[in-house]
Protein backbone atom coordinates (compact mmCIF):
# COMPACT_ATOMS: atom_id res chain seq x y z
CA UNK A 1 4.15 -18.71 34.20
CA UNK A 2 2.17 -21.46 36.12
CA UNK A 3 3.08 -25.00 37.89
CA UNK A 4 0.97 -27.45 36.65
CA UNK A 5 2.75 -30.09 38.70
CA UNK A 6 5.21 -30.65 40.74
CA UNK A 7 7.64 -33.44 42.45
CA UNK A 8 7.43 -35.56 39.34
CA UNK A 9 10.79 -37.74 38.45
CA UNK A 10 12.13 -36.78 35.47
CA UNK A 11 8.48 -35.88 33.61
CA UNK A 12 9.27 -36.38 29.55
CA UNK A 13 7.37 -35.85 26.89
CA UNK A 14 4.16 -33.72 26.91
CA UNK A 15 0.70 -33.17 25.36
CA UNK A 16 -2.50 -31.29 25.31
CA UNK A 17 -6.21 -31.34 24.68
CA UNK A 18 -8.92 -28.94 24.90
CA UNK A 19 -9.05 -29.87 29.44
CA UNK A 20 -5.78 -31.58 29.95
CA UNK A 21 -2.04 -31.42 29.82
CA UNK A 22 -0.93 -35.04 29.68
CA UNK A 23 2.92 -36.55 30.57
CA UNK A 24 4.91 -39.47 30.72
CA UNK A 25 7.73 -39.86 33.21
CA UNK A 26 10.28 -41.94 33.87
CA UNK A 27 10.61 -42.48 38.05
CA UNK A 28 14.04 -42.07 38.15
CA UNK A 29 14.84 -44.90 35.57
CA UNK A 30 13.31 -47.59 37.42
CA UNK A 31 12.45 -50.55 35.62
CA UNK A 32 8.90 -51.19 35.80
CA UNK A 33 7.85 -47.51 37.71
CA UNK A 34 7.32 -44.87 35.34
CA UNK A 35 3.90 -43.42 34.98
CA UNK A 36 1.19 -41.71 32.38
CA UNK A 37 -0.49 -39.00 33.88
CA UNK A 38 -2.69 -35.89 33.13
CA UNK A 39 -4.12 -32.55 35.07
CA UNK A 40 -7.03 -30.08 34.14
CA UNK A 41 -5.46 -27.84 31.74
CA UNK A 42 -6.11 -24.85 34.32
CA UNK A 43 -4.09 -26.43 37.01
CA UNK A 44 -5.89 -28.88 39.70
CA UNK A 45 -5.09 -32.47 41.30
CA UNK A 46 -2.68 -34.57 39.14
CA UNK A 47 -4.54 -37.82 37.53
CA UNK A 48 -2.12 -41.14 37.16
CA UNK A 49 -4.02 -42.73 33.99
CA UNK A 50 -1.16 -45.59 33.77
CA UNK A 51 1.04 -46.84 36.36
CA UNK A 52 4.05 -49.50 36.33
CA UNK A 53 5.09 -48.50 32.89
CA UNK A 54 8.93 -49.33 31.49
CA UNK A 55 9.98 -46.51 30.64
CA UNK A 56 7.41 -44.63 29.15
CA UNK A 57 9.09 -42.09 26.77
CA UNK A 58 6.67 -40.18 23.75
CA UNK A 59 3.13 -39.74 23.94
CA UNK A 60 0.15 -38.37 22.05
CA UNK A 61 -3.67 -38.01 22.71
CA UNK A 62 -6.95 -38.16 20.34
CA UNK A 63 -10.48 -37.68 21.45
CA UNK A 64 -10.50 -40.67 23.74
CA UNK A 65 -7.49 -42.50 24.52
CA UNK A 66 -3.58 -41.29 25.69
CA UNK A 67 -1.04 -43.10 23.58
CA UNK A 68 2.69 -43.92 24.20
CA UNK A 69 5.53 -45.64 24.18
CA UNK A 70 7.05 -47.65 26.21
CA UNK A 71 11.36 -47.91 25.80
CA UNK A 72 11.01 -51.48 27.85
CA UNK A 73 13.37 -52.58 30.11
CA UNK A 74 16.59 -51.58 28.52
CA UNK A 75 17.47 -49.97 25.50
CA UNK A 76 17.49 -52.34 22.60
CA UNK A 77 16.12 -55.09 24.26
CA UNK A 78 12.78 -56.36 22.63
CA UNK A 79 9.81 -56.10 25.09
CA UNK A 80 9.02 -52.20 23.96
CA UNK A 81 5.65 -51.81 23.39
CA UNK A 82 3.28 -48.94 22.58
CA UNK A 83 0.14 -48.83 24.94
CA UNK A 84 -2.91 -46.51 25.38
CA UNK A 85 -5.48 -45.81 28.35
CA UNK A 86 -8.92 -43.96 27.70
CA UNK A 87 -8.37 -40.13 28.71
CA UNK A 88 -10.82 -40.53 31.84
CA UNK A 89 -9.07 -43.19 33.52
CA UNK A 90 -9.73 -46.77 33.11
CA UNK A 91 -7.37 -50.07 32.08
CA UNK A 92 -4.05 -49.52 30.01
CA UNK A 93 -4.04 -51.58 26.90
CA UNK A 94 -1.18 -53.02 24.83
CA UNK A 95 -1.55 -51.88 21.33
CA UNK A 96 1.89 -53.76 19.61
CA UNK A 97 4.40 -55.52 21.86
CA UNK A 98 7.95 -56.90 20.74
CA UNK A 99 9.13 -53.68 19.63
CA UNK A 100 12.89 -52.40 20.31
CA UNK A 101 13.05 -49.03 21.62
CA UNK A 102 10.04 -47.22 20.36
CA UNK A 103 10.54 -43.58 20.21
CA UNK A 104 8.40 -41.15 18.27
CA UNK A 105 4.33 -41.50 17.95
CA UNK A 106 1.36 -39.57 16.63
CA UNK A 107 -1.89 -40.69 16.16
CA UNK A 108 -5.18 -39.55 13.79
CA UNK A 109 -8.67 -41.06 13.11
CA UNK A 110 -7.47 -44.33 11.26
CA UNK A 111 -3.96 -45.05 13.17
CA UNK A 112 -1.45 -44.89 15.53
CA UNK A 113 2.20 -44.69 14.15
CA UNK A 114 5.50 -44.75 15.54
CA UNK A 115 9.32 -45.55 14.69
CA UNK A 116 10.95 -48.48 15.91
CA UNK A 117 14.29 -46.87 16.63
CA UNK A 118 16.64 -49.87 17.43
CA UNK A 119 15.05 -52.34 14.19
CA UNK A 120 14.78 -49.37 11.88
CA UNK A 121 10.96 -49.16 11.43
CA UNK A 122 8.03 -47.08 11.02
CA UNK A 123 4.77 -48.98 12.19
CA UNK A 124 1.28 -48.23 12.11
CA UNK A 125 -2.03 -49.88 14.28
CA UNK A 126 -5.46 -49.47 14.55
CA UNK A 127 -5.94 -47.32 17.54
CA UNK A 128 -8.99 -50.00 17.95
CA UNK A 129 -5.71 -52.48 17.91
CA UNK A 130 -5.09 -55.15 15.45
CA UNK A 131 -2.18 -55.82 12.88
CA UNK A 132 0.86 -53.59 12.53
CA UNK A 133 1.89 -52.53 9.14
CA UNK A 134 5.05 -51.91 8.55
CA UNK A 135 5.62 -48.29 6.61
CA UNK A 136 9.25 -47.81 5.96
CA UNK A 137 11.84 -50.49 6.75
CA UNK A 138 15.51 -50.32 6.83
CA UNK A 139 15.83 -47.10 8.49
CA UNK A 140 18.75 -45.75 10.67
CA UNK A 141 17.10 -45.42 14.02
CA UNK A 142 14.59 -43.74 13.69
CA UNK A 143 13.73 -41.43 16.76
CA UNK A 144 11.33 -37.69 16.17
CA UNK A 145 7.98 -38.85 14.44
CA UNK A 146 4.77 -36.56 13.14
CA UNK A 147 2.14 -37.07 10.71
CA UNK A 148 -0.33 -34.78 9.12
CA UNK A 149 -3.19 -35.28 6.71
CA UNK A 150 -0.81 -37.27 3.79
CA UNK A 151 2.43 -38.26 5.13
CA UNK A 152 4.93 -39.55 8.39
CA UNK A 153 8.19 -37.62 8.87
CA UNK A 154 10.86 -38.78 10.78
CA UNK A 155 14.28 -38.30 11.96
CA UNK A 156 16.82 -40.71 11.06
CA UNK A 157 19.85 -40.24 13.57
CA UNK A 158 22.19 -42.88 13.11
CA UNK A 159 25.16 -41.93 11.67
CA UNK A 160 25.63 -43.65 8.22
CA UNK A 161 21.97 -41.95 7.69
CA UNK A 162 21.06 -38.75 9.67
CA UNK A 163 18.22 -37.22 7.50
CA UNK A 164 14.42 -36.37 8.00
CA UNK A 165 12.58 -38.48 6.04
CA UNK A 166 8.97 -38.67 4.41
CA UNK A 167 6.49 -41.57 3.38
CA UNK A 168 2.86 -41.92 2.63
CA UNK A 169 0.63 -42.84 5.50
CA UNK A 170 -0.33 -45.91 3.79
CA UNK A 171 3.20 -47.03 3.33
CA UNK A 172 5.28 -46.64 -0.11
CA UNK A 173 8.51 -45.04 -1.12
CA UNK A 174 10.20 -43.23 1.98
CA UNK A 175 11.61 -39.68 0.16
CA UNK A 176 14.94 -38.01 2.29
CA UNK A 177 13.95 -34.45 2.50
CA UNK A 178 16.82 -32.98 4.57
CA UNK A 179 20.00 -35.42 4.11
CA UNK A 180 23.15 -34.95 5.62
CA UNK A 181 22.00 -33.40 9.57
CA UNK A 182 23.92 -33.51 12.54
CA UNK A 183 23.48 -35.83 15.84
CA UNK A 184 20.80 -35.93 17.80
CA UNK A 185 17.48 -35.22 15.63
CA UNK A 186 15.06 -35.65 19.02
CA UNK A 187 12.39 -32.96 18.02
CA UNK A 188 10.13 -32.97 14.64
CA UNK A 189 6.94 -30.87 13.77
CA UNK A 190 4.80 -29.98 10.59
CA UNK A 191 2.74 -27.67 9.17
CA UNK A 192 0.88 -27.11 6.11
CA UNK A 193 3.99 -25.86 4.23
CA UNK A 194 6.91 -27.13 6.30
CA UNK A 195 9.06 -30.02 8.59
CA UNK A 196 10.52 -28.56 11.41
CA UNK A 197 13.39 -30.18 13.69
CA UNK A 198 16.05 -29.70 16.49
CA UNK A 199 19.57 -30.56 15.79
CA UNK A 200 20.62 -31.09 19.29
CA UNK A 201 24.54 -31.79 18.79
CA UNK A 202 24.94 -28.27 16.45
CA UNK A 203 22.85 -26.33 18.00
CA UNK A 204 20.06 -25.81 15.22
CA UNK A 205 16.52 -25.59 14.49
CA UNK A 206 15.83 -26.13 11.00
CA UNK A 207 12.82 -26.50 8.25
CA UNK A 208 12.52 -27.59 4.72
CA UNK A 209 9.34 -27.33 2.39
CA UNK A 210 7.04 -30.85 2.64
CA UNK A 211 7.96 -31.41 -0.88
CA UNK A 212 11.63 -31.21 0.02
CA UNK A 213 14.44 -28.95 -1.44
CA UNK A 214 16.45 -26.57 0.45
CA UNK A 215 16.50 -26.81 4.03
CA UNK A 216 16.56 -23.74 6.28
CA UNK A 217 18.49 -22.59 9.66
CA UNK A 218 15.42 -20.86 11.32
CA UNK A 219 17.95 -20.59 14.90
CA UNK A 220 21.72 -21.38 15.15
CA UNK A 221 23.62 -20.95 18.67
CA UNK A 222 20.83 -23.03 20.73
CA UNK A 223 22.04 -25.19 23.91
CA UNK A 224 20.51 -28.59 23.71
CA UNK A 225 17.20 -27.67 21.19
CA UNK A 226 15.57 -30.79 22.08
CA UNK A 227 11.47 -30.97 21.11
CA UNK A 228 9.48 -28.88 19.03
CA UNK A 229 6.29 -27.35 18.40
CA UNK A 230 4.55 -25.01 15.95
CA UNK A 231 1.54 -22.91 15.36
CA UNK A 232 0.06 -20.96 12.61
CA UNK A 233 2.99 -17.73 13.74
CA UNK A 234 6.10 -19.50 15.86
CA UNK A 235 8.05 -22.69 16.11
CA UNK A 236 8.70 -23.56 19.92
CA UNK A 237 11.49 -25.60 21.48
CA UNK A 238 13.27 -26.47 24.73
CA UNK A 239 16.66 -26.33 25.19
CA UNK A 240 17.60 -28.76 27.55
CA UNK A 241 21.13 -27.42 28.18
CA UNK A 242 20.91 -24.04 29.29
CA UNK A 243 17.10 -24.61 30.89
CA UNK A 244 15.31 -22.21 28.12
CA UNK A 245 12.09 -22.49 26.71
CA UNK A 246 12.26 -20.44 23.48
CA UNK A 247 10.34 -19.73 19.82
CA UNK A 248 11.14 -17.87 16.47
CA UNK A 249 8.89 -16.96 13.97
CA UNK A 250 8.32 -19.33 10.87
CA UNK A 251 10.31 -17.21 8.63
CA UNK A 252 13.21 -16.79 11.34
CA UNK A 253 14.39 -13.88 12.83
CA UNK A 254 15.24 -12.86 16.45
CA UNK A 255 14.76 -16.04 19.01
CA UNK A 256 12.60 -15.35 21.84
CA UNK A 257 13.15 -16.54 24.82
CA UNK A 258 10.03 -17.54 26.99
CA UNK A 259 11.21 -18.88 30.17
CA UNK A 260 14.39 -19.18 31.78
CA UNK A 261 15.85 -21.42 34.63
CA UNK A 262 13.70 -24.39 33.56
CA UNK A 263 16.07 -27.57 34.98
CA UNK A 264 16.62 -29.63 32.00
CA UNK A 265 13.66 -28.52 29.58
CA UNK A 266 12.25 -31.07 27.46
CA UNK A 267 9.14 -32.02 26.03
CA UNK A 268 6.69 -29.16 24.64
CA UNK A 269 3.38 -28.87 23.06
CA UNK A 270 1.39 -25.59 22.16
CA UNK A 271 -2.36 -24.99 21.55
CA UNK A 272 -4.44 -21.47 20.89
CA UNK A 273 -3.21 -19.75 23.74
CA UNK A 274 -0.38 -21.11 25.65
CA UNK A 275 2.94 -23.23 25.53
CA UNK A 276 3.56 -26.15 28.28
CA UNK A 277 6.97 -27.80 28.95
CA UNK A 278 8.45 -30.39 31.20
CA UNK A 279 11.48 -30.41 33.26
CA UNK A 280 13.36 -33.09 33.27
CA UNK A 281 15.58 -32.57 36.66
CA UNK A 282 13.20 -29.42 37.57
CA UNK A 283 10.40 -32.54 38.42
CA UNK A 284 7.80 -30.01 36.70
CA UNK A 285 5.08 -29.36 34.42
CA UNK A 286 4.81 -25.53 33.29
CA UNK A 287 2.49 -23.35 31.49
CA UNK A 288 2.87 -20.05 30.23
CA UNK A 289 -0.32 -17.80 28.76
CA UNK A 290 -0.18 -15.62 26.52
CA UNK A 291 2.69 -17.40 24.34
């Protein structure tokens, strides 16, 4: 297990391309202090790319830029915004502004997307910028957000609708594939056969087919299962509450636990060879090879 980084305040969410690990954090909760920042994927000097951020919470990364979003200055309020910054350093840029609480994001060759969580909406942008387009409307805070080649899923996680949801990339008919879940929905991943997600509050990972249907427990008995990741073998997730960094195979089976005594594990991503996490209170980026 190696530190990427250290001293950070309260590092969140996490990503990775083929020379960087990438991370938002939050500076303690100050208004108007929280960072985006990056280091070579095999350890090395810690980059800032963006500085002066409120509350920067999810993030992804394409070929060029860092995207993210920013919470804004309290939750609710309406100066959110989701922002990007080219991966080698240079000026941040405000993609969409006005937005209340944005939460999840996820980007591909055509888009950025991301759910609104305190208006109930999943959006979509240019990466190049532009106009938003609204994809689903009327949602129940929305929060976890992925995409793959077709479709957005989401997390719905207020109460009178807690469900992981579905809709076309270009907008149309959002389809509930998992109704009924518990509190706290704050992880989502897909693959080419199946949504994954954390159910915080019960303790849960799940997955149900992309066409929907049954849903499945793949882990019960976790302490906090907070984000997620998957691969072509495992699905990978911190639990924030007893500091473990864990995966299970996509079928299920015995849960494996990777690393222990990680201070408030949060976000995680995954890529050939390795699995990186941040802690939240721990003020540290982590790496572990092999997975």
């Amino acid at each position: 297990m190696t530190t990427l980084a250290s001293g950070q305040d309260l590092p969140f969410d996490i990503a990775v391309d083929a020379t960087s690990v990438y991370w938002t954090k939050h500076l303690g909760g100050m208004i108007g202090e929280g960072a985006v920042l990056k280091v070579p994927i095999g350890g090395g000097p810690v980059t800032t790319l963006a500085a002066k951020q409120n509350w920067p919470a999810t993030l992804a990364v394409d070929a060029t830029n860092v995207y993210w979003t920013n919470d804004g200055t309290m939750l609710g309020s309406a100066d959110g915004s989701v922002m990007k910054v080219p991966v080698a350093g240079g000026a941040a840029t405000m993609l969409a502004g006005g937005q209340t609480t944005p939460t999840g994001i996820a980007v591909n060759a055509t888009s950025v997307y991301w759910a609104s969580n305190h208006d109930g909406t999943v959006m979509k942008i240019p990466p190049s910028g532009g106009m938003t387009t609204v994809i689903a409307s009327g949602q129940s805070a929305p929060f976890a957000l992925t995409i793959d080649a077709t479709s957005v899923y989401w997390t719905n996680d207020f109460a009178a609708e807690r469900t992981v949801m579905r809709a076309p990339l270009s907008g149309g008919s959002a389809m509930a594939l998992a109704p009924g879940q518990n509190y706290y929905n704050y992880g989502i991943a897909v693959d080419a056969t199946h949504v994954y997600w954390t159910s915080y509050w019960d303790g849960k990972v799940m997955k149900v087919p992309l066409a929907g249907g049954t849903f499945s427990v793949l882990a019960s008995g976790q302490n906090g299962p907070a984000r997620i990741a998957v691969d072509e073998t495992s699905v990978y997730w911190t639990n924030e509450n007893d500091n473990t960094v864990v995966k299970v195979a996509l079928d299920g089976g015995p849960v494996t636990t990777l690393a222990t005594g990680q201070c408030n594990a949060w976000g995680i991503a995954v890529d050939a060879t390795s699995v990186y996490w941040t802690t939240q209170n721990g003020g540290t980026v982590m790496k572990l090879t092999p997975k």
